[in-house]
PDB file of N, CA and C in Angstrom:
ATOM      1  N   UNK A   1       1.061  23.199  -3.638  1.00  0.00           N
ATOM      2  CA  UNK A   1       1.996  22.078  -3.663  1.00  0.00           C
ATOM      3  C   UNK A   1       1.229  20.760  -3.624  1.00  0.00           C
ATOM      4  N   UNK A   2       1.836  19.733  -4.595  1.00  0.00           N
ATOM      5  CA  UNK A   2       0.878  18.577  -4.963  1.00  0.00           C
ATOM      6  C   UNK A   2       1.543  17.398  -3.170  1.00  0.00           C
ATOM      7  N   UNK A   3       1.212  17.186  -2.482  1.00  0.00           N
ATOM      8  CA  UNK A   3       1.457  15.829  -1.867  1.00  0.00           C
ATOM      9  C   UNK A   3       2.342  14.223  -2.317  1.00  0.00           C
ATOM     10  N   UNK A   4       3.140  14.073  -1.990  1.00  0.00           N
ATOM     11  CA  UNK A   4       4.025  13.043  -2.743  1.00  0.00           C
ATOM     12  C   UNK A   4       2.881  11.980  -2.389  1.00  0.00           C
ATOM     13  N   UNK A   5       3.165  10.798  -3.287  1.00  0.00           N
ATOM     14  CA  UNK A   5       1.821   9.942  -3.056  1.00  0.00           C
ATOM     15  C   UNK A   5       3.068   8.906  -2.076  1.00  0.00           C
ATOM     16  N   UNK A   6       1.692   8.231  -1.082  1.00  0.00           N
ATOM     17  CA  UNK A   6       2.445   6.989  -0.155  1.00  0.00           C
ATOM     18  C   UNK A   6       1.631   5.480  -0.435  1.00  0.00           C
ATOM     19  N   UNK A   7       1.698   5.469  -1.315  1.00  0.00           N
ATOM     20  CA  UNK A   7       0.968   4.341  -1.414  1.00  0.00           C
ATOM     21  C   UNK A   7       1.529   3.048  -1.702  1.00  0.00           C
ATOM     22  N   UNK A   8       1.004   1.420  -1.683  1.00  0.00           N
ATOM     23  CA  UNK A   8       1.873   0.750  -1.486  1.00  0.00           C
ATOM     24  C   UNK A   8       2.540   0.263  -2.371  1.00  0.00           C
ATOM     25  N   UNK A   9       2.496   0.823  -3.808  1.00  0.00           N
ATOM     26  CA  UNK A   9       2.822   0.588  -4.725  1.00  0.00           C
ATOM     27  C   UNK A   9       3.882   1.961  -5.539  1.00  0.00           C
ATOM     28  N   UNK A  10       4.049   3.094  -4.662  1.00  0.00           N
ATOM     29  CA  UNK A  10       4.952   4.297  -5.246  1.00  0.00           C
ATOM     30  C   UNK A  10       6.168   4.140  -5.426  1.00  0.00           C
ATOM     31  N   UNK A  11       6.737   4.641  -6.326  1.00  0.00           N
ATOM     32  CA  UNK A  11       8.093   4.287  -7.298  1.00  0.00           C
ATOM     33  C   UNK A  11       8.586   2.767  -7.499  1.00  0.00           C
ATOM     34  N   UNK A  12       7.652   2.278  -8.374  1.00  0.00           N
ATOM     35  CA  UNK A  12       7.650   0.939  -8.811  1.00  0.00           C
ATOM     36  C   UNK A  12       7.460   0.877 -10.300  1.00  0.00           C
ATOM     37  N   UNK A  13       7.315   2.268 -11.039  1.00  0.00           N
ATOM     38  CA  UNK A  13       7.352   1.966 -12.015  1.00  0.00           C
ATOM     39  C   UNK A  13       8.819   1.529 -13.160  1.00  0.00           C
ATOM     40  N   UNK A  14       9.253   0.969 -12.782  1.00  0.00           N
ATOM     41  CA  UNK A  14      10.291   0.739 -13.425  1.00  0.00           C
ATOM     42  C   UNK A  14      10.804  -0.717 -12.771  1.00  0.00           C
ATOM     43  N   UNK A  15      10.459  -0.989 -11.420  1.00  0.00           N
ATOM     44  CA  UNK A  15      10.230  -2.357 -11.072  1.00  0.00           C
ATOM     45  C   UNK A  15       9.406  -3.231 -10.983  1.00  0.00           C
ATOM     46  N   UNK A  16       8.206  -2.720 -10.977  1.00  0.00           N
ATOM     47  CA  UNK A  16       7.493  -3.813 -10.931  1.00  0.00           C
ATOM     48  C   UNK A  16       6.757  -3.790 -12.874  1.00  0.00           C
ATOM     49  N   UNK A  17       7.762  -3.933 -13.887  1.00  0.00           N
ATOM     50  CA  UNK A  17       7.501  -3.608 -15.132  1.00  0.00           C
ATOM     51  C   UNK A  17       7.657  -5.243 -16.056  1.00  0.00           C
ATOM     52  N   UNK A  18       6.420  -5.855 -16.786  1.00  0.00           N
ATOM     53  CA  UNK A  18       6.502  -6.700 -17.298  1.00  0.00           C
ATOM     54  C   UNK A  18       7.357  -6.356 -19.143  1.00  0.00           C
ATOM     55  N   UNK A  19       8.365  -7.439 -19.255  1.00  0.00           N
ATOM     56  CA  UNK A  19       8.874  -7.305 -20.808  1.00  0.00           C
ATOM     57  C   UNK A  19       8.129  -7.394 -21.458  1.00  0.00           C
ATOM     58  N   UNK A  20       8.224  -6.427 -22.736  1.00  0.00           N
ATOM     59  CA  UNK A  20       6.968  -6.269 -23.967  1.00  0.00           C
ATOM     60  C   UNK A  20       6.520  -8.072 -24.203  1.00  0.00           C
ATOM     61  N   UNK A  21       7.062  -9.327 -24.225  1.00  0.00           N
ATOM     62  CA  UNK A  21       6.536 -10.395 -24.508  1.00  0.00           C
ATOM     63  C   UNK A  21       5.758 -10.897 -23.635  1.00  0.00           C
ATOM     64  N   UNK A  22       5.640 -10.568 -22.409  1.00  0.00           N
ATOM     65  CA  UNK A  22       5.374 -10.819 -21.130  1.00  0.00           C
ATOM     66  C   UNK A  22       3.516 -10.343 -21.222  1.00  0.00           C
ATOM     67  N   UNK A  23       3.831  -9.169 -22.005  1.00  0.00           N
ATOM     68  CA  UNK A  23       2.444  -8.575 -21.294  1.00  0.00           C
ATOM     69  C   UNK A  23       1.115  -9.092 -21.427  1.00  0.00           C
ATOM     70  N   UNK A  24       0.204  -9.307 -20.196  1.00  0.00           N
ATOM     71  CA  UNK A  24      -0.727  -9.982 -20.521  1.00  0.00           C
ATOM     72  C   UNK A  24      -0.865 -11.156 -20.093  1.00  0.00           C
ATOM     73  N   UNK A  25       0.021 -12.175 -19.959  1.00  0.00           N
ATOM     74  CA  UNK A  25       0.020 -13.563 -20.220  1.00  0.00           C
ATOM     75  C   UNK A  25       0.015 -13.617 -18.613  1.00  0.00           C
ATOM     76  N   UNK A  26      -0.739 -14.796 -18.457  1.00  0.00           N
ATOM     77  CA  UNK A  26      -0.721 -15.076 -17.199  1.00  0.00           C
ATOM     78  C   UNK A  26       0.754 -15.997 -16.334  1.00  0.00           C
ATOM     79  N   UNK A  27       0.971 -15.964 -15.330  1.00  0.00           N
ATOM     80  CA  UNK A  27       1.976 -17.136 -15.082  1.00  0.00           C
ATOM     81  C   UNK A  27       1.820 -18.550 -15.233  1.00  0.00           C
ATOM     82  N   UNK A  28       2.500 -19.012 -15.523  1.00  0.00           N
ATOM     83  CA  UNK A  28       2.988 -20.623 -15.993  1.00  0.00           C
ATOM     84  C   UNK A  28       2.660 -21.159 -14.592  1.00  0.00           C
ATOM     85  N   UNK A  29       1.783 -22.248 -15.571  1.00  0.00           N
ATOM     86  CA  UNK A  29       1.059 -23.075 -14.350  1.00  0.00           C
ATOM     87  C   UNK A  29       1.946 -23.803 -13.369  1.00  0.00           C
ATOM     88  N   UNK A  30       2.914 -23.911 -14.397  1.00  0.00           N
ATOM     89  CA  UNK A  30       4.273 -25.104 -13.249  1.00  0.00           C
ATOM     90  C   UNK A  30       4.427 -23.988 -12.007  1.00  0.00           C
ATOM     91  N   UNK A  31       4.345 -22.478 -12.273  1.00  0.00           N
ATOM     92  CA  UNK A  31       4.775 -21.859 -11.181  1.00  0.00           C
ATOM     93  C   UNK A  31       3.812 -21.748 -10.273  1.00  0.00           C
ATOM     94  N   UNK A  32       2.629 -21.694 -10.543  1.00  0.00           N
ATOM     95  CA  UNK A  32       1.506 -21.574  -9.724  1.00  0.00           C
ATOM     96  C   UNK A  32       1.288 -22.770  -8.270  1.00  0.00           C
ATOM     97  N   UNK A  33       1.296 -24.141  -9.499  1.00  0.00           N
ATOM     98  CA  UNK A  33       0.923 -25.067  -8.882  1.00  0.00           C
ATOM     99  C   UNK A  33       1.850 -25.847  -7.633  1.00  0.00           C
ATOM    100  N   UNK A  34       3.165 -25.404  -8.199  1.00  0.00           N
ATOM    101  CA  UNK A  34       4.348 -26.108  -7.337  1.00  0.00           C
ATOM    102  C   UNK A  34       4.027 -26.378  -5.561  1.00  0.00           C
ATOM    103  N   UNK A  35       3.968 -27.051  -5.301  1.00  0.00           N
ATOM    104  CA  UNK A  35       3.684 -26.968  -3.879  1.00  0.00           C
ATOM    105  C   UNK A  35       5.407 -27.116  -2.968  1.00  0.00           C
ATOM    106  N   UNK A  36       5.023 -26.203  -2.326  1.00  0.00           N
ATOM    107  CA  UNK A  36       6.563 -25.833  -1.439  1.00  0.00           C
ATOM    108  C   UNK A  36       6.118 -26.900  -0.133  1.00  0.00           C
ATOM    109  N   UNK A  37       7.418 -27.140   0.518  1.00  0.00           N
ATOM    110  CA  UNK A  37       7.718 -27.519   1.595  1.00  0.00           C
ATOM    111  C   UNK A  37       8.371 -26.849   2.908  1.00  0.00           C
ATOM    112  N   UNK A  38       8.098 -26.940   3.909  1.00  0.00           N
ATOM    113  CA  UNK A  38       8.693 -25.916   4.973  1.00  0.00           C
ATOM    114  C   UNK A  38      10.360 -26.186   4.922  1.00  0.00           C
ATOM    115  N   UNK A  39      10.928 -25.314   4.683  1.00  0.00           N
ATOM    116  CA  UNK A  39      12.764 -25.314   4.870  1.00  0.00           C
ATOM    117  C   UNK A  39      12.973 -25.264   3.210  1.00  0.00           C
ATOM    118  N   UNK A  40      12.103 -25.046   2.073  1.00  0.00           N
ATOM    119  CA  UNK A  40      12.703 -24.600   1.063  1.00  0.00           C
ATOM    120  C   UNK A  40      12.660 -23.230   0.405  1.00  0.00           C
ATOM    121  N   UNK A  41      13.546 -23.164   0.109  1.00  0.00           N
ATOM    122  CA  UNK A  41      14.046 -21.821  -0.371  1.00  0.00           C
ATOM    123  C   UNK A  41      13.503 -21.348  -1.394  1.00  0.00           C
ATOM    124  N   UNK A  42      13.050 -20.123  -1.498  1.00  0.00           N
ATOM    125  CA  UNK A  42      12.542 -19.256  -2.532  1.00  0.00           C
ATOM    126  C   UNK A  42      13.036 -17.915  -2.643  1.00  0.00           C
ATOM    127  N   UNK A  43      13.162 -17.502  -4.539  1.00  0.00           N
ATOM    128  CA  UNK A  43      13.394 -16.508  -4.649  1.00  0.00           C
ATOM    129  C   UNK A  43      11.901 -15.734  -4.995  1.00  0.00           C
ATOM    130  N   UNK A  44      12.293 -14.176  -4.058  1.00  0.00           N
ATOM    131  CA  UNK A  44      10.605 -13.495  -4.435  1.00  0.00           C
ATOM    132  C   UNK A  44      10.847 -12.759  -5.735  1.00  0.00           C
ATOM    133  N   UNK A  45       9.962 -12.922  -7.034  1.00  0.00           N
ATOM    134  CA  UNK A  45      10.154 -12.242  -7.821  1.00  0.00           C
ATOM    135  C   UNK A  45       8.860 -11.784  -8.369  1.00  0.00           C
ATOM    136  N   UNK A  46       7.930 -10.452  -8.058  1.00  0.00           N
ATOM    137  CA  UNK A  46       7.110  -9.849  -8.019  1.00  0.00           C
ATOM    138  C   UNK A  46       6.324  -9.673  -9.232  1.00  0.00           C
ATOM    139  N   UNK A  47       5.227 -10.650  -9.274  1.00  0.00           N
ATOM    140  CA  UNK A  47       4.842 -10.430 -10.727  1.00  0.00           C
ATOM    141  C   UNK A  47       3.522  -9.361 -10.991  1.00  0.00           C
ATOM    142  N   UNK A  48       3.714  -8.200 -11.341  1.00  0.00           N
ATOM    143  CA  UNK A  48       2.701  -6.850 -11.176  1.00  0.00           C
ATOM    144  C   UNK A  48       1.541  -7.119 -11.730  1.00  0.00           C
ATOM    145  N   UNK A  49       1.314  -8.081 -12.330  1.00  0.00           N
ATOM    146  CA  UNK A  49      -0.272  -8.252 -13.250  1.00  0.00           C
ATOM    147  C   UNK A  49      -0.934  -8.963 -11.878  1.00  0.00           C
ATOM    148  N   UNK A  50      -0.799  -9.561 -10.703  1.00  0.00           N
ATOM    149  CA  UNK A  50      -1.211 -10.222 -10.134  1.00  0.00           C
ATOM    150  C   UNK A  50      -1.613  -9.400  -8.622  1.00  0.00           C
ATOM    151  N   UNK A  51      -2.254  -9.204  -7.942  1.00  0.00           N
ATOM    152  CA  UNK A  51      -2.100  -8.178  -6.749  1.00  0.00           C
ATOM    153  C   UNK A  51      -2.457  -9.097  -5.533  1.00  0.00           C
ATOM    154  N   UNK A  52      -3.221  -9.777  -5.625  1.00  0.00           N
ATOM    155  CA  UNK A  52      -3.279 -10.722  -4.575  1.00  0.00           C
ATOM    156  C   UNK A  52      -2.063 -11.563  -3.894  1.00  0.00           C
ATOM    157  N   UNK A  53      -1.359 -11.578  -3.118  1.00  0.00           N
ATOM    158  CA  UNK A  53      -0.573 -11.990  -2.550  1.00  0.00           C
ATOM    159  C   UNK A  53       0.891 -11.242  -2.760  1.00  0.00           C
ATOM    160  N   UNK A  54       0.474  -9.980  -3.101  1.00  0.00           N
ATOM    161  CA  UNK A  54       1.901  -9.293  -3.547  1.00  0.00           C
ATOM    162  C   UNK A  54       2.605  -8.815  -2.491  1.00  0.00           C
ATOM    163  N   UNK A  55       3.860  -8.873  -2.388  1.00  0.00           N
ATOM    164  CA  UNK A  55       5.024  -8.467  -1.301  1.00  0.00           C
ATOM    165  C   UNK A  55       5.160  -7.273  -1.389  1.00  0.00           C
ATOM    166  N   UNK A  56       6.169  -6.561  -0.337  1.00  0.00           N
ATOM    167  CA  UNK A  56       6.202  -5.008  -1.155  1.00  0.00           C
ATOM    168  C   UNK A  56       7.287  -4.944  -1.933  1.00  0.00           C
ATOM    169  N   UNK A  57       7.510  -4.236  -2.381  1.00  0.00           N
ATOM    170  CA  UNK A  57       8.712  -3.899  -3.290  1.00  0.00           C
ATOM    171  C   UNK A  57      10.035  -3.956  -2.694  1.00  0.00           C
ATOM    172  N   UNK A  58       9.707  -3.789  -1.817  1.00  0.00           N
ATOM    173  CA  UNK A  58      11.313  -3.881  -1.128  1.00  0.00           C
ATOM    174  C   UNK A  58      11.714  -5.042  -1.060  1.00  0.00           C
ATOM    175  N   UNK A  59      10.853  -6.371  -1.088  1.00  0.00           N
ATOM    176  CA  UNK A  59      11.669  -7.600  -0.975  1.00  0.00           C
ATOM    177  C   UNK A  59      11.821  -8.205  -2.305  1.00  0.00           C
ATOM    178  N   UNK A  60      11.295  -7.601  -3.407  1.00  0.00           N
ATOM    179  CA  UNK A  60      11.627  -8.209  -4.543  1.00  0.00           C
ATOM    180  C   UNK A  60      13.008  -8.272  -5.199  1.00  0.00           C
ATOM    181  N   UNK A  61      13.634  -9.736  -5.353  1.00  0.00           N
ATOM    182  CA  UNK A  61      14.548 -10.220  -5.126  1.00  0.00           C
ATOM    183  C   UNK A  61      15.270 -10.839  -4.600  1.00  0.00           C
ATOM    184  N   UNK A  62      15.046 -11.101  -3.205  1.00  0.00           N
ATOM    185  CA  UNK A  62      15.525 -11.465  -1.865  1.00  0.00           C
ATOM    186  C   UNK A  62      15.113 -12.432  -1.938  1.00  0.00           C
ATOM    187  N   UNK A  63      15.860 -13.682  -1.090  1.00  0.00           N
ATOM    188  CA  UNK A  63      15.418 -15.426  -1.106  1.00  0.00           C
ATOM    189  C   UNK A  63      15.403 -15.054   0.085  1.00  0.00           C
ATOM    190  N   UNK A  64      14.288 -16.568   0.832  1.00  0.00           N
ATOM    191  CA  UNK A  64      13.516 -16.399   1.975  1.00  0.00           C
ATOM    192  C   UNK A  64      13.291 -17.969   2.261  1.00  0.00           C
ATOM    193  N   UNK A  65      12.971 -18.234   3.377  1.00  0.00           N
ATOM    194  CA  UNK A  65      13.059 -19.753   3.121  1.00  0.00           C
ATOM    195  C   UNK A  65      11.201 -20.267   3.694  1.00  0.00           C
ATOM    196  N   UNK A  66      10.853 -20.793   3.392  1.00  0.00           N
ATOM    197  CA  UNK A  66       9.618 -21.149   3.535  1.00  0.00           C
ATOM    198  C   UNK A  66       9.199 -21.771   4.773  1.00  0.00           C
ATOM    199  N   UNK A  67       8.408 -21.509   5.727  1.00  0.00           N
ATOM    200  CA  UNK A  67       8.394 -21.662   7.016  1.00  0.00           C
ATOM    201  C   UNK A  67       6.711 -22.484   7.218  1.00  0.00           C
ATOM    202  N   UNK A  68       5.795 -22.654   6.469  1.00  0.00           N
ATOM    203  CA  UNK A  68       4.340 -23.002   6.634  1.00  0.00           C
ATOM    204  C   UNK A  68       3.546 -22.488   5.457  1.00  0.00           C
ATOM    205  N   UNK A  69       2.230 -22.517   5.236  1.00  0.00           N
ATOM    206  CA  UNK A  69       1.451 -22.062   4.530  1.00  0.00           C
ATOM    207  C   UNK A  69       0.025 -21.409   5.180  1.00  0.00           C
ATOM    208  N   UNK A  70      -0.706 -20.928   4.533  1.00  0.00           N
ATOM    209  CA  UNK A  70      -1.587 -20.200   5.178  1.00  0.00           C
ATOM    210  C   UNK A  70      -2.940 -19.568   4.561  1.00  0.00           C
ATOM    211  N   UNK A  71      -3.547 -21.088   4.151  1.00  0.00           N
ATOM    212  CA  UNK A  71      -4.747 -20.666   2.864  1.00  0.00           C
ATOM    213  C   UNK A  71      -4.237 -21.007   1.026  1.00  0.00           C
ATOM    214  N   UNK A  72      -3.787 -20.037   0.622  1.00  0.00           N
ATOM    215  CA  UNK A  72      -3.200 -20.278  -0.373  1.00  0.00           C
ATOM    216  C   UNK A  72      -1.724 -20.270  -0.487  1.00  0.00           C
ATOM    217  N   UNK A  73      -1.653 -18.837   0.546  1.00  0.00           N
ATOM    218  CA  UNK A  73      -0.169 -17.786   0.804  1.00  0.00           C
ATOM    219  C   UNK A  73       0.560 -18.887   1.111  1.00  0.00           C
ATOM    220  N   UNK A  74       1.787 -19.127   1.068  1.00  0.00           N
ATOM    221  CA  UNK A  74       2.595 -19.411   1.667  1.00  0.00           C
ATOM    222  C   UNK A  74       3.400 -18.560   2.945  1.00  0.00           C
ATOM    223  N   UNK A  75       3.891 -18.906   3.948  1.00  0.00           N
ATOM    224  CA  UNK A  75       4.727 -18.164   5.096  1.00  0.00           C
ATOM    225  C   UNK A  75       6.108 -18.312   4.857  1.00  0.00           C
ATOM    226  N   UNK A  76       6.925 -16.979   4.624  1.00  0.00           N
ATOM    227  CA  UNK A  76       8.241 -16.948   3.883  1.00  0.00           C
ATOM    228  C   UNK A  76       8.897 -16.032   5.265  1.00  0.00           C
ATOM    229  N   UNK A  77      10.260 -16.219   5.651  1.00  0.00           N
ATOM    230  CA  UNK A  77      11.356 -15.640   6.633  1.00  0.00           C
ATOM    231  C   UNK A  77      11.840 -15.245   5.399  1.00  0.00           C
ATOM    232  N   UNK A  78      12.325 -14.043   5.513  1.00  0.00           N
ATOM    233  CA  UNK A  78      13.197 -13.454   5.064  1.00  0.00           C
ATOM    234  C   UNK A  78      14.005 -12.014   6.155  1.00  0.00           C
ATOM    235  N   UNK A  79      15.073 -11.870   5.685  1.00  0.00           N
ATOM    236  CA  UNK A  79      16.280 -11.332   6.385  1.00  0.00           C
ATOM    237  C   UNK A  79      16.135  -9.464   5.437  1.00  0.00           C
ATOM    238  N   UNK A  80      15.990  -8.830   6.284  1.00  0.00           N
ATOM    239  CA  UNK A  80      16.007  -7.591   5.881  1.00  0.00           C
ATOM    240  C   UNK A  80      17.333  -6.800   6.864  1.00  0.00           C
ATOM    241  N   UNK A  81      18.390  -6.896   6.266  1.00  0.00           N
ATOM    242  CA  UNK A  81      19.371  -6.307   7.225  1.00  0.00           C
ATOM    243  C   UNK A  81      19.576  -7.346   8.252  1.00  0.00           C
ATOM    244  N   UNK A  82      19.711  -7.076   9.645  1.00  0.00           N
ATOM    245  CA  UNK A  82      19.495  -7.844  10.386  1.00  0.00           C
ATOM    246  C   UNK A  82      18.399  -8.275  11.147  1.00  0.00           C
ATOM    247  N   UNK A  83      17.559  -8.198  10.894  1.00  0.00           N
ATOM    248  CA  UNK A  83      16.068  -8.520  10.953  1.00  0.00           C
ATOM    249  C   UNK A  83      15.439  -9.065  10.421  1.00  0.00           C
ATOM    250  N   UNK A  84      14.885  -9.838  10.832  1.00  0.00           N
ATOM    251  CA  UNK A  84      14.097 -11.506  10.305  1.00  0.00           C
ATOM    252  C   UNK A  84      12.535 -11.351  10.373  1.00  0.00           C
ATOM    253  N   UNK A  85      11.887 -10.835   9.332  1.00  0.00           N
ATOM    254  CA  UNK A  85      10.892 -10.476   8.290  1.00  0.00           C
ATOM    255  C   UNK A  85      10.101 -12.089   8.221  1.00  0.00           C
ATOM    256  N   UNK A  86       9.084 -11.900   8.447  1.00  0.00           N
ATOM    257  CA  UNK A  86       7.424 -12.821   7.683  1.00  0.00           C
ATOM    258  C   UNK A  86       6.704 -12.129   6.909  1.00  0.00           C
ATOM    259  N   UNK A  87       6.758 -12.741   5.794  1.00  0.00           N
ATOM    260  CA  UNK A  87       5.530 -12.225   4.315  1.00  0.00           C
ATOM    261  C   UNK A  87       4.917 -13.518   4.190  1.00  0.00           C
ATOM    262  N   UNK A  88       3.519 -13.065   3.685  1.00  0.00           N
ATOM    263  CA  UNK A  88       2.577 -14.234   3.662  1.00  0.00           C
ATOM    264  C   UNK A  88       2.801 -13.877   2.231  1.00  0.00           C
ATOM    265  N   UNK A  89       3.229 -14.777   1.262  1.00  0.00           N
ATOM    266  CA  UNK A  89       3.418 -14.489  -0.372  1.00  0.00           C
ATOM    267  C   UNK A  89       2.695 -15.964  -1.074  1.00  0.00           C
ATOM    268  N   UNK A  90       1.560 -15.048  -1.939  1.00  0.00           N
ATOM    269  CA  UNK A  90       1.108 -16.305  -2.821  1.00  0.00           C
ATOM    270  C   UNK A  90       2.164 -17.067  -3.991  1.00  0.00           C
ATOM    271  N   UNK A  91       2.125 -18.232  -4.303  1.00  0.00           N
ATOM    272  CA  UNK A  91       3.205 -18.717  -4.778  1.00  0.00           C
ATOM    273  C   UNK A  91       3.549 -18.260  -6.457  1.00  0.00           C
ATOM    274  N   UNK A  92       2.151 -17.202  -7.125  1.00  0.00           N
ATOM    275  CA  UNK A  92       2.788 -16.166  -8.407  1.00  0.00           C
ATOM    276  C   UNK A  92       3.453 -15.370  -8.558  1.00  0.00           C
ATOM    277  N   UNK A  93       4.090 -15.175  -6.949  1.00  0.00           N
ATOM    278  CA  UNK A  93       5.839 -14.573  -6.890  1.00  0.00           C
ATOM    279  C   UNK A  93       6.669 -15.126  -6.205  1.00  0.00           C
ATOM    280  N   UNK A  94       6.438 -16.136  -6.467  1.00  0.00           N
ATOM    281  CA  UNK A  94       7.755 -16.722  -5.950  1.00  0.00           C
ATOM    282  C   UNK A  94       8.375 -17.946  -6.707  1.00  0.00           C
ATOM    283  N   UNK A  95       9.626 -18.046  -6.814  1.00  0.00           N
ATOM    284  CA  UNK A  95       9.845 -18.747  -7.872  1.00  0.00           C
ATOM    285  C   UNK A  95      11.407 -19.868  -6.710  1.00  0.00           C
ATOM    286  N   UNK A  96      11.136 -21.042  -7.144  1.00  0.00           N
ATOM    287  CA  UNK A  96      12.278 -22.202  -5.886  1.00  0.00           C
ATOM    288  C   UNK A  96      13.110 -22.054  -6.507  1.00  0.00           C
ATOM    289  N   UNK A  97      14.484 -21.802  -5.309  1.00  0.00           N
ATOM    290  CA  UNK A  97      15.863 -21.313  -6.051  1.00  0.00           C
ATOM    291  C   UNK A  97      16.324 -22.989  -5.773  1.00  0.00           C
ATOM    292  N   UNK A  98      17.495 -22.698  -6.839  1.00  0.00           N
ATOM    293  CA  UNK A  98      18.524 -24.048  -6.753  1.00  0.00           C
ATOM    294  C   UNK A  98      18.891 -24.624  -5.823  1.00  0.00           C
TER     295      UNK A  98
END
């Protein structure tokens, strides 16, 4: 019997999947460069070509509100159920909601 794999990236293939135009290309500098402020809101949206500062899969999607920074990372609250979650997320997944 083969071992199910646990790793931090298992059953993501189908989420963490770039569109055929997508592939390759790096993120848009406007997204990179944006500099956040503490109390603004972000949506996490997980970009798989990038691994450095990646969230896990489970929060991709989820808005979080920005609490500090930390090197490059930014410091994001986010709400998992009723539980109030810190991810240190670099800003090539995260994108400022409206």
């Amino acid at each position: 019997m083969v071992k199910p794999p646990k790793g931090y990236r298992h059953r993501t293939r189908k989420l963490l999947r770039k569109n055929i135009r997508e592939r390759g290309a790096i993120p848009p500098l406007s997204r990179i460069l944006y500099e956040y402020k503490p109390g603004d809101r972000v949506h996490i949206v997980i970009n798989p070509s990038i691994v450095k500062g990646m969230p896990h899969r489970r929060y991709h999607g989820k808005t979080g509100v920005v609490v500090g920074k930390r090197g490059r990372a930014y410091i994001v609250k986010v709400y998992l159920g009723d539980k109030e979650k810190t991810l240190f997320i670099r800003p090539e997944h995260m994108i400022p909601a409206k």
